[in-house]
N, C-alpha and C. Protein backbone atom coordinates (compact mmCIF):
# COMPACT_ATOMS: atom_id res chain seq x y z
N UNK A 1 79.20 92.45 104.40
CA UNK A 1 79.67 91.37 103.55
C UNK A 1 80.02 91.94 102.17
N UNK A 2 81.16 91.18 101.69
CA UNK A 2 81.55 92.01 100.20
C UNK A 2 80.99 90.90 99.19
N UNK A 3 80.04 91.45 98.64
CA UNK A 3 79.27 90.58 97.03
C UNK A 3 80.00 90.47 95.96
N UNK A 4 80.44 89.30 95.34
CA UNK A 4 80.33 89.27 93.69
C UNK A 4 79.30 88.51 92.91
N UNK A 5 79.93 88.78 91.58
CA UNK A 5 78.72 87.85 91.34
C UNK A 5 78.40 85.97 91.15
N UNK A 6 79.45 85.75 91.74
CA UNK A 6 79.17 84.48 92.00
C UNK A 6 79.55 84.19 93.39
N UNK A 7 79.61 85.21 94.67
CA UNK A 7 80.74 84.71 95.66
C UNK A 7 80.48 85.84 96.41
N UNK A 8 80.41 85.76 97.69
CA UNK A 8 80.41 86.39 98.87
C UNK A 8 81.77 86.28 99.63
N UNK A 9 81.94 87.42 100.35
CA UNK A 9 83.62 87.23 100.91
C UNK A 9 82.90 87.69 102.51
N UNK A 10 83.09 86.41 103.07
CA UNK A 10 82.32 86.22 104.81
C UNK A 10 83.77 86.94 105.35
N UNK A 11 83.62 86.75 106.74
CA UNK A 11 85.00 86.82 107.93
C UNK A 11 85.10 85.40 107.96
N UNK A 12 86.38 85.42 108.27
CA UNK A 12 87.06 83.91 108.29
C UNK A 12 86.41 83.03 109.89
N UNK A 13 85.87 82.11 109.74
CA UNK A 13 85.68 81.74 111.35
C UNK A 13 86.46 80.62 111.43
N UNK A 14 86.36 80.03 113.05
CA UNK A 14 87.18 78.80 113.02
C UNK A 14 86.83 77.68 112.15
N UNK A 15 85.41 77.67 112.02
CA UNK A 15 85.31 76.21 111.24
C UNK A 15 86.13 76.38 109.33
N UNK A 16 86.00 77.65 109.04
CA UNK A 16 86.68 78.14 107.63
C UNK A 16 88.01 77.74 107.58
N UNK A 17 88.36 78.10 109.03
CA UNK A 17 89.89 78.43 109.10
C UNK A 17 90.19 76.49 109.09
N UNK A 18 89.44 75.96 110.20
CA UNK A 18 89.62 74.36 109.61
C UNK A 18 89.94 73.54 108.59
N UNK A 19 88.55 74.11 108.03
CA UNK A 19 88.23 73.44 106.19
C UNK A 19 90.05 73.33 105.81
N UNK A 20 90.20 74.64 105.65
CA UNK A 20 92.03 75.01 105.55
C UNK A 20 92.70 73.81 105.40
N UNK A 21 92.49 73.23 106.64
CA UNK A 21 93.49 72.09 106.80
C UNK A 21 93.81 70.76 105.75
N UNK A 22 92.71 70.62 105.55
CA UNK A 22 92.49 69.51 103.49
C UNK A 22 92.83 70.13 103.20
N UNK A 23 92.75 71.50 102.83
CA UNK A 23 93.16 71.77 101.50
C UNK A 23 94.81 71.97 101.99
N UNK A 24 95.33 72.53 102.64
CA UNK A 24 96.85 72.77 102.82
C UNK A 24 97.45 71.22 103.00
N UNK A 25 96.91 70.16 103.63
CA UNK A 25 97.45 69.42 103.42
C UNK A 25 97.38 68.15 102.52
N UNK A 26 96.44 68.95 100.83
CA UNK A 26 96.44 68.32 99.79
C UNK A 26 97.99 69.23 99.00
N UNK A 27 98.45 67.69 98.52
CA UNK A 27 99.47 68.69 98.16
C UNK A 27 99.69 69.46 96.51
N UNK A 28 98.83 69.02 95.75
CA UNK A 28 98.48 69.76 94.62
C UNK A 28 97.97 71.38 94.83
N UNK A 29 97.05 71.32 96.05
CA UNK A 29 96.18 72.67 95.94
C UNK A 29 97.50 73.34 96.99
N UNK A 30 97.95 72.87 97.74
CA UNK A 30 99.31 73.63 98.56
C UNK A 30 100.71 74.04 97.79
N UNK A 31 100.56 73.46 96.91
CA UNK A 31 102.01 73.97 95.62
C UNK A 31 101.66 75.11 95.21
N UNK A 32 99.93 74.79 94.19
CA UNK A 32 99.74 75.65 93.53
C UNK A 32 99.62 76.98 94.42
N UNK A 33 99.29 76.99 95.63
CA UNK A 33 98.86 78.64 96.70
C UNK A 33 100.35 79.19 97.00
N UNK A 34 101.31 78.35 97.19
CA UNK A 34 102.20 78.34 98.02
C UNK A 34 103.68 78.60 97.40
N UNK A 35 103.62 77.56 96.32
CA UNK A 35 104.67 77.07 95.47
C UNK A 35 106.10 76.84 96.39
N UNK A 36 106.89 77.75 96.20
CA UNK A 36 107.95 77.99 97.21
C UNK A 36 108.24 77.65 98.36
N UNK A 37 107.11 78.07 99.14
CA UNK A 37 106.69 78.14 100.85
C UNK A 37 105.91 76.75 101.01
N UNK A 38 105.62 76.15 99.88
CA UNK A 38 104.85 74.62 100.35
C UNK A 38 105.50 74.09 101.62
N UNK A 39 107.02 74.05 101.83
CA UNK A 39 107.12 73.39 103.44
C UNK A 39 106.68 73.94 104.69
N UNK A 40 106.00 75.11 104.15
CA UNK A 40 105.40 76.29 105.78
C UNK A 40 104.32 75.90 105.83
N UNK A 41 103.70 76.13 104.40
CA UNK A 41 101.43 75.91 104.45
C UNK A 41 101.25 74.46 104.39
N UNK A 42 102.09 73.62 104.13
CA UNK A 42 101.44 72.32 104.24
C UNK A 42 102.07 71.48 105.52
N UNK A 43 101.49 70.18 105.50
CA UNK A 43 101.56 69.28 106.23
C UNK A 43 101.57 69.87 107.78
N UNK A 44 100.72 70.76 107.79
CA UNK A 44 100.62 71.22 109.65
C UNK A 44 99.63 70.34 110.41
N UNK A 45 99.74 70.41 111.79
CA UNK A 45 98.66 69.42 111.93
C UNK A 45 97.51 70.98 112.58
N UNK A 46 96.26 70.18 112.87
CA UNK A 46 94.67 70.89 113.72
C UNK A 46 95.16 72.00 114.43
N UNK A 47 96.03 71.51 115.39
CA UNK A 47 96.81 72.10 116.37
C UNK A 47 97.33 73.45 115.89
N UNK A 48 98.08 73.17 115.20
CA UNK A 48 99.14 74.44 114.91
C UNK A 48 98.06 75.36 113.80
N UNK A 49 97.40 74.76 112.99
CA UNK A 49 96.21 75.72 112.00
C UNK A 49 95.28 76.60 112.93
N UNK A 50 94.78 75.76 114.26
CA UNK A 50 93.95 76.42 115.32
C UNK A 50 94.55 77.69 116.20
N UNK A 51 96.33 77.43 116.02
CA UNK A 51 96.92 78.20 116.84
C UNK A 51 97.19 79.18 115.52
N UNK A 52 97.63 79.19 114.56
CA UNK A 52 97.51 80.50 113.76
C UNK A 52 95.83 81.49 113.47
N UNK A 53 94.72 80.29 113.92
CA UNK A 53 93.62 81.10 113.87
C UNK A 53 93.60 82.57 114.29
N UNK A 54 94.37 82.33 115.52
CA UNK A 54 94.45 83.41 117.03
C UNK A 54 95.27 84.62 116.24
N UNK A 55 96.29 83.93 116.09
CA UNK A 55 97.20 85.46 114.99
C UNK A 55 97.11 85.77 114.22
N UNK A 56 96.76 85.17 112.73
CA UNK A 56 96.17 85.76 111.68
C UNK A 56 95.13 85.94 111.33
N UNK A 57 94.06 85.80 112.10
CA UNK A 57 92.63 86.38 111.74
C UNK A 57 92.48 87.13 112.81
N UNK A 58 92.22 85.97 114.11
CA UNK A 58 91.70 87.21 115.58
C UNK A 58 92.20 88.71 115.45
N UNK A 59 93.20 88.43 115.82
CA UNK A 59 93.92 89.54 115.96
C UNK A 59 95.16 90.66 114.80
N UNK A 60 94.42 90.59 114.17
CA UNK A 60 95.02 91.66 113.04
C UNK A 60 94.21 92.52 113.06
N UNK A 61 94.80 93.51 112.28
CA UNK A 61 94.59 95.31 112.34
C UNK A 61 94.35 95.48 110.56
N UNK A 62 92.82 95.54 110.94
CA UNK A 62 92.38 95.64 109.42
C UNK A 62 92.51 96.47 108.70
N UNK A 63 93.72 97.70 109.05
CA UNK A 63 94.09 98.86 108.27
C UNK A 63 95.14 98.16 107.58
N UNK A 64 95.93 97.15 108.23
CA UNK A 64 96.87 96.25 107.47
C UNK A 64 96.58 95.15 106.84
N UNK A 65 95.74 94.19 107.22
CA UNK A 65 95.81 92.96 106.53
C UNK A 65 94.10 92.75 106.62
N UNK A 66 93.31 91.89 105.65
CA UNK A 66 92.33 91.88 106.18
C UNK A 66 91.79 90.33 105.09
N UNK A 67 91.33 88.79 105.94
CA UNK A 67 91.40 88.23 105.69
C UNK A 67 90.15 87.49 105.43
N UNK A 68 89.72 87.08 103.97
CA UNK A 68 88.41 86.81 103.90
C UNK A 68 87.84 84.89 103.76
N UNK A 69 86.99 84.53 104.03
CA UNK A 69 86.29 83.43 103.42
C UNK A 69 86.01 83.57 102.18
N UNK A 70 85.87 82.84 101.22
CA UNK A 70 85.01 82.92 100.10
C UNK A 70 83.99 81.46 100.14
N UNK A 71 82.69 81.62 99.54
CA UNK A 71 81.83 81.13 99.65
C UNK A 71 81.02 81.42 98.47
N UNK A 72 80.40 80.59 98.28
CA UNK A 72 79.54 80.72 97.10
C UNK A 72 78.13 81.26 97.24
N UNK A 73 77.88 81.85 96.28
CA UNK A 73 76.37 82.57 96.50
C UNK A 73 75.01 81.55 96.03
N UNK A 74 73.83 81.44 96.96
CA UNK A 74 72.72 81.12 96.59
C UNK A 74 72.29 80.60 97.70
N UNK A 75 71.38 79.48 97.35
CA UNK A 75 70.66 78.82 98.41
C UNK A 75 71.15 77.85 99.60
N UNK A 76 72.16 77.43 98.95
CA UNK A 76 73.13 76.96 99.56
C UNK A 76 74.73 76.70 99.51
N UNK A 77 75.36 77.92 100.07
CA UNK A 77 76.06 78.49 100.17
C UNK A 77 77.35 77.13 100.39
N UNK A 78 78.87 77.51 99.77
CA UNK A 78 80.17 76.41 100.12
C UNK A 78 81.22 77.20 100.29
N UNK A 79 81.48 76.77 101.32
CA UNK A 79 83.25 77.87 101.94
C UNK A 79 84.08 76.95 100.39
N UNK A 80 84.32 77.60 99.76
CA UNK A 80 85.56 77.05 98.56
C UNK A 80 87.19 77.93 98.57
N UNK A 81 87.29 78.70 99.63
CA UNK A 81 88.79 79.21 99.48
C UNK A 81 88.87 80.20 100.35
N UNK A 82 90.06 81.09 100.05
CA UNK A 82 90.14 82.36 101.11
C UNK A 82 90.65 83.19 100.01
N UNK A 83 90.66 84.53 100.51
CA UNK A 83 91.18 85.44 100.41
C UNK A 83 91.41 86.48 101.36
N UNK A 84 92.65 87.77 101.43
CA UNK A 84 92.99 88.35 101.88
C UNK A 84 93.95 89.78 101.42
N UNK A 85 94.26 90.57 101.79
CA UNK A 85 94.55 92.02 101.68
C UNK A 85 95.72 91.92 103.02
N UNK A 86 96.89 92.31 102.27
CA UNK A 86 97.81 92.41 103.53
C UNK A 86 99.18 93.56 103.16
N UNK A 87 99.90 93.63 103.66
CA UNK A 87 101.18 94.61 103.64
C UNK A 87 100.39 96.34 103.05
N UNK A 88 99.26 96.41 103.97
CA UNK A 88 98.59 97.64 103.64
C UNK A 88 99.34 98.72 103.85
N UNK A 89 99.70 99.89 102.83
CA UNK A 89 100.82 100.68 103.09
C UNK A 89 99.65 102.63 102.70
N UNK A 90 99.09 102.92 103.85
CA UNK A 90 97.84 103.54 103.64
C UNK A 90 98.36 105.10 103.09
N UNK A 91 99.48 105.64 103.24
CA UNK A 91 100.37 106.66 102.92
C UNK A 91 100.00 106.95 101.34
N UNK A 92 100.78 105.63 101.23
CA UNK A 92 100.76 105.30 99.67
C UNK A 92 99.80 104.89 98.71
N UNK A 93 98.78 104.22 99.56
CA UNK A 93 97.06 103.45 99.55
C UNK A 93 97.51 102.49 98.52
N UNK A 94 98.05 101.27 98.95
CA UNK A 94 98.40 100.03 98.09
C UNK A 94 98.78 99.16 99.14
N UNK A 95 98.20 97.75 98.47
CA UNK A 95 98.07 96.71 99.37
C UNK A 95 99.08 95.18 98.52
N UNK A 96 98.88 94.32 99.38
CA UNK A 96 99.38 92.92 98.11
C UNK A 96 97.65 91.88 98.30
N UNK A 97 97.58 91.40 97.76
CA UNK A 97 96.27 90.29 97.58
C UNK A 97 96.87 88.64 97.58
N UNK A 98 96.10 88.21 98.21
CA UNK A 98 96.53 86.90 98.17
C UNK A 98 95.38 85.68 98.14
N UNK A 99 95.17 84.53 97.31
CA UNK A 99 93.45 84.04 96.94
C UNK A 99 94.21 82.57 96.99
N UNK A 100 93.37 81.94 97.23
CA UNK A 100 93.39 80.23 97.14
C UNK A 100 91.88 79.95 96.84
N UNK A 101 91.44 79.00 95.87
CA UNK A 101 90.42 78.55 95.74
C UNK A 101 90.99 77.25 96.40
N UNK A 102 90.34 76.34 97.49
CA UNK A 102 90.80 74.99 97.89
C UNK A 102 90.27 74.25 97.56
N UNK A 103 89.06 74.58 97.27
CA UNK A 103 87.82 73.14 96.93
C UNK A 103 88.23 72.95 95.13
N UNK A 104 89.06 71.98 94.87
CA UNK A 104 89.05 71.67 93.51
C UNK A 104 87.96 71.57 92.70
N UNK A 105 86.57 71.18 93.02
CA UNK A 105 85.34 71.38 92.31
C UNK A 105 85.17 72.69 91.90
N UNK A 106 85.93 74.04 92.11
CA UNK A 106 85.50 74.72 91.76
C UNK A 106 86.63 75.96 90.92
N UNK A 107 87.72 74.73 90.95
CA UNK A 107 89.01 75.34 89.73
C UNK A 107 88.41 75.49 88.58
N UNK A 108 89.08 76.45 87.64
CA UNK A 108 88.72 76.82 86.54
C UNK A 108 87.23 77.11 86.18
N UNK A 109 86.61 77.45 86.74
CA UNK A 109 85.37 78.19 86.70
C UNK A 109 85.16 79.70 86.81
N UNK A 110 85.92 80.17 87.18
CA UNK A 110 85.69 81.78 87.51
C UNK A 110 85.36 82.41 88.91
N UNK A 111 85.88 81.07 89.96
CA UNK A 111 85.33 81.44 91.01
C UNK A 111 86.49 82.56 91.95
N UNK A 112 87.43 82.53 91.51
CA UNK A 112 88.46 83.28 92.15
C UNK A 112 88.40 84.39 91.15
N UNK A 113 88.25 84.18 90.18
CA UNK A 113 88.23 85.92 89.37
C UNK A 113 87.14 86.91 89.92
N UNK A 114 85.82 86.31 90.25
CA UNK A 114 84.74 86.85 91.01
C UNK A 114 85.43 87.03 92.31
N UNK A 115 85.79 86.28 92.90
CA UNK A 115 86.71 87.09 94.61
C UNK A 115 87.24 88.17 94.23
N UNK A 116 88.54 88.04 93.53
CA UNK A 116 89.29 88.73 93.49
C UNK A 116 88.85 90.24 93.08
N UNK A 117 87.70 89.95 92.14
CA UNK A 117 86.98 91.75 91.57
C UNK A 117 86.07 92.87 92.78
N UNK A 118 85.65 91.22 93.35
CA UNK A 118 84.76 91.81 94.38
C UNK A 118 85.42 92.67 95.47
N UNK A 119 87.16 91.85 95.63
CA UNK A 119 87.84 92.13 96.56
C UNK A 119 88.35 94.13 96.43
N UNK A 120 88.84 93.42 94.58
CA UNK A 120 89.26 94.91 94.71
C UNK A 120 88.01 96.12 94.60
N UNK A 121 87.29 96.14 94.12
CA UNK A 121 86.11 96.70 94.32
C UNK A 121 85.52 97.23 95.18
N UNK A 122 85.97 96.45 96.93
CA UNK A 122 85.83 96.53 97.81
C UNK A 122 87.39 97.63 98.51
N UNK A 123 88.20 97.31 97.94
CA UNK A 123 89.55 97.99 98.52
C UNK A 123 90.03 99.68 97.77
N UNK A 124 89.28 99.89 96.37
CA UNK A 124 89.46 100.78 95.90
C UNK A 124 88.08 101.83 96.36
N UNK A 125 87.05 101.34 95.87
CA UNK A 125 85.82 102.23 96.83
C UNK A 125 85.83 102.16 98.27
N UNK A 126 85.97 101.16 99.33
CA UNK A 126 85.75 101.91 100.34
C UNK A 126 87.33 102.03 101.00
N UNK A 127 88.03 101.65 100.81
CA UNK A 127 89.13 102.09 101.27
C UNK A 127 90.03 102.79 100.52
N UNK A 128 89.70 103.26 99.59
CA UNK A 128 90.36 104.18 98.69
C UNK A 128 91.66 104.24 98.55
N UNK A 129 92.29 102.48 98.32
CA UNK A 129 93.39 102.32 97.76
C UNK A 129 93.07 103.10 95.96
N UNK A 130 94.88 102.64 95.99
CA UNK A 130 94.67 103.01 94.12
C UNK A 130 95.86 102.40 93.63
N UNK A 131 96.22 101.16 94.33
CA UNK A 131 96.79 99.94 93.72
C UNK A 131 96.96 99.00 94.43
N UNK A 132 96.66 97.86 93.66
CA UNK A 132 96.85 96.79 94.10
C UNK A 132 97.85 96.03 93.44
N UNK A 133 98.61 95.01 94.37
CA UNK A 133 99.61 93.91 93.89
C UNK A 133 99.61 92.50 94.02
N UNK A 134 99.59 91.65 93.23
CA UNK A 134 99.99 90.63 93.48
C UNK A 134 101.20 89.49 92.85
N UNK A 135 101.61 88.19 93.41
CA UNK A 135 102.48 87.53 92.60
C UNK A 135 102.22 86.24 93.16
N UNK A 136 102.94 85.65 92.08
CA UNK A 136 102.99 83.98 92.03
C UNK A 136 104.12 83.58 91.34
N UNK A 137 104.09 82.37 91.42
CA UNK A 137 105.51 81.69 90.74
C UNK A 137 105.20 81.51 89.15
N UNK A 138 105.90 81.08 88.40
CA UNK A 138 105.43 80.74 87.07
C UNK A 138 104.87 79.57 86.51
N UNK A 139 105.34 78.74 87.60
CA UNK A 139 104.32 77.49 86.90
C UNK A 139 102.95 77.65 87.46
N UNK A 140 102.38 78.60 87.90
CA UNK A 140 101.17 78.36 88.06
C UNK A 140 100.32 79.43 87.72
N UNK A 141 100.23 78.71 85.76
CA UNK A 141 99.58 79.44 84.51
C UNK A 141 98.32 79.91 84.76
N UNK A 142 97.46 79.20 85.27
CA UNK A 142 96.29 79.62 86.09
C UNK A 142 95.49 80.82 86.49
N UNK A 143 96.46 80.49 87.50
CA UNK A 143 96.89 82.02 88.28
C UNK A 143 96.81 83.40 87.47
N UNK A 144 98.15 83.37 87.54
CA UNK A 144 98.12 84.29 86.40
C UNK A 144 97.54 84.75 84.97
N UNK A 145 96.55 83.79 84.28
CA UNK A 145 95.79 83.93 83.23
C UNK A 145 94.67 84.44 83.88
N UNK A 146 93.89 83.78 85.12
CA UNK A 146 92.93 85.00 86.65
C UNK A 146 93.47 86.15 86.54
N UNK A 147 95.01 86.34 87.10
CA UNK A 147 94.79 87.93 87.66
C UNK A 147 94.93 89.04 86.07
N UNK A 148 95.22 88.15 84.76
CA UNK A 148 94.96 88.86 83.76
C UNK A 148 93.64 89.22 83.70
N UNK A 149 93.02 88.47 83.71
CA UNK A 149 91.08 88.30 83.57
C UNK A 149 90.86 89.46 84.23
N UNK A 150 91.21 90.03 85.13
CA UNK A 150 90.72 90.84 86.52
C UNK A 150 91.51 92.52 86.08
N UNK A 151 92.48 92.38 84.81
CA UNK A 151 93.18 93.86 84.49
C UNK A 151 94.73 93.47 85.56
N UNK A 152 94.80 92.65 85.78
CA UNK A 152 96.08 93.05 86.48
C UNK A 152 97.15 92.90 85.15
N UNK A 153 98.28 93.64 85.46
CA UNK A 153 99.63 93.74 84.05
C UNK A 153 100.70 93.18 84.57
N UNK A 154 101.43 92.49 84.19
CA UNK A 154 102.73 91.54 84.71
C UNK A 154 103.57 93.14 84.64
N UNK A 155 103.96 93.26 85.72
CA UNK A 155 104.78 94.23 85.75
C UNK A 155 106.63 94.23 86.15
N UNK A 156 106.77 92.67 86.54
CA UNK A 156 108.25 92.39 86.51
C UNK A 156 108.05 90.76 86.73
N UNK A 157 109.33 90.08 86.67
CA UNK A 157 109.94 89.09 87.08
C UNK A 157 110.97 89.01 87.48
N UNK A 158 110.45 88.12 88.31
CA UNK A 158 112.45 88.07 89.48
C UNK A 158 112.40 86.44 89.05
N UNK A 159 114.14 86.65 88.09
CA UNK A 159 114.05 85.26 87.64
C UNK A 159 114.64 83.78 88.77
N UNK A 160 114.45 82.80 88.63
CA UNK A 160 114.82 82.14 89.34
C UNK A 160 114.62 82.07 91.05
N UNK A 161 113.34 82.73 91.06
CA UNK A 161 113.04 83.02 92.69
C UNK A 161 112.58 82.07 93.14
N UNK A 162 112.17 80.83 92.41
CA UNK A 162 110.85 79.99 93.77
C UNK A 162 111.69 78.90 93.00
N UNK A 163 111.90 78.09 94.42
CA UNK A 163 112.59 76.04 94.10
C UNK A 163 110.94 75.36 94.42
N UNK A 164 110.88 75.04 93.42
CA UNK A 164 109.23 74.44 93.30
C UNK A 164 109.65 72.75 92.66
N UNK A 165 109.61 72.11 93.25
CA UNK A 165 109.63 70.32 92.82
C UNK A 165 110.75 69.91 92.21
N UNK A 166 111.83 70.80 92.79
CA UNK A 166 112.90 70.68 92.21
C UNK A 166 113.67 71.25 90.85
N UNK A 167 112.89 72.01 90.71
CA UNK A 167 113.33 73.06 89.56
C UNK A 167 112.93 75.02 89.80
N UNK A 168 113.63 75.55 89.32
CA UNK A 168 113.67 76.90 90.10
C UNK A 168 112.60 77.73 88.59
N UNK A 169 111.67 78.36 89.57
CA UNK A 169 110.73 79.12 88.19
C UNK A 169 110.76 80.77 89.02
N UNK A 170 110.61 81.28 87.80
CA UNK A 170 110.44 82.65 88.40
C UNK A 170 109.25 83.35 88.89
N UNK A 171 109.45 84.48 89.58
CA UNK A 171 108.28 84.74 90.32
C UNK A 171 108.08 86.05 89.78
N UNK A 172 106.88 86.49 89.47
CA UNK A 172 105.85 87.10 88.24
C UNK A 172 105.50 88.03 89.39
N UNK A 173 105.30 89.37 89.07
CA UNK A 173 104.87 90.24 89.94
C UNK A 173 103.84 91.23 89.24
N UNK A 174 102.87 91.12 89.49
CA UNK A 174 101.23 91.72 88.87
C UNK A 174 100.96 92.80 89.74
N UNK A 175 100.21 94.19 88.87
CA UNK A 175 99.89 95.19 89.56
C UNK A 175 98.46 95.46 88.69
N UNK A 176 97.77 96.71 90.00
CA UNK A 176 96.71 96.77 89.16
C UNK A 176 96.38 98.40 89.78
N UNK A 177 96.07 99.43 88.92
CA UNK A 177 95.92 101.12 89.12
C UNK A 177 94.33 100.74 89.44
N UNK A 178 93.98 101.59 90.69
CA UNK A 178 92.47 102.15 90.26
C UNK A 178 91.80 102.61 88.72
N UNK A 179 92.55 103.73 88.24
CA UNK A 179 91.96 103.63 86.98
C UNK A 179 91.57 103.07 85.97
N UNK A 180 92.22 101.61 86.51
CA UNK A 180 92.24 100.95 85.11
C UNK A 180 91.31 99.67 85.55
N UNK A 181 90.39 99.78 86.80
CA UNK A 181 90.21 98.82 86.78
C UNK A 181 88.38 99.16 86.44
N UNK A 182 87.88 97.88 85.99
CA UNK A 182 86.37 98.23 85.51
C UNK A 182 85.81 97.82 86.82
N UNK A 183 84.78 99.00 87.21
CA UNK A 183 84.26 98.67 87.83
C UNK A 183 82.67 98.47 87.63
């Protein structure tokens, strides 16, 4: 199991992969994960979430993608989001990251900055990447004020990339060196 300090990162099981389903088909917490792609992650039904269980968790190749629960630490423990590690390019040892906190009780608290440290923490020591990437759209300030928190550096924008509610925002592309990250 990978520890932070507020948050444990389990394996995804079916009932995790469930929970999923509120939250993707709330549509505030599905903009903000999604922005762009909101017509893919939301409004799916049991069915089709149960049938991606099989392909994106069962069966992936954890040298490429590797997909976590997050949960909270203590006595009694709450699945509040996911995270994951994917487009693993091991040549090069750099990955992309991708986090949803779903349980709104637990926005703006620090609960995804704790994933996300634990995550890389976990990807630079034992898998001895030595960068990590991630991105999001721009309206979702959030986000990106997290993956600052965590050392990541806005390292480009591609303007006008994501049609989000009817207006086009650009999409922010964050990197992060082993060296630079505190561990």
């Amino acid at each position: 199991m990978i520890t932070g300090d507020k948050v444990e990162l389990r394996p995804v099981s079916l009932e995790d992969w469930k929970r999923g389903y509120e939250w993707r088909n709330d549509e505030e917490t599905a903009k903000l994960e999604a922005g762009a792609y909101l017509y893919l992650a939301s409004h799916v039904s049991m069915e089709q979430l149960e049938e991606s269980y099989q392909t994106k968790v069962l069966k992936q190749d954890r040298r490429e993608r590797g997909q976590f629960s997050i949960y909270t630490r203590g006595e009694q423990p709450e699945h509040i989001g996911f995270i994951e590690y994917r487009e693993t390019e091991l040549v090069s040892r750099r990955c992309t990251l991708g986090i949803g906190i779903g349980n709104k009780a637990y926005w703006g608290q620090g609960w995804g900055s704790d994933a996300l440290k634990a995550l890389i923490r976990y990807l630079f020591r034992t898998m001895n990447l030595r960068r990590v990437q991630l991105e999001t759209w721009s309206g979702n300030a959030r986000a990106v004020r997290a993956y600052e928190k965590c050392g990541f550096v806005v390292e480009g924008r591609l303007r006008n990339h994501s049609y989000v509610d009817g207006q086009y925002y650009d999409m922010i592309v964050l990197g992060l060196l082993k060296e630079e990250f505190k561990f």
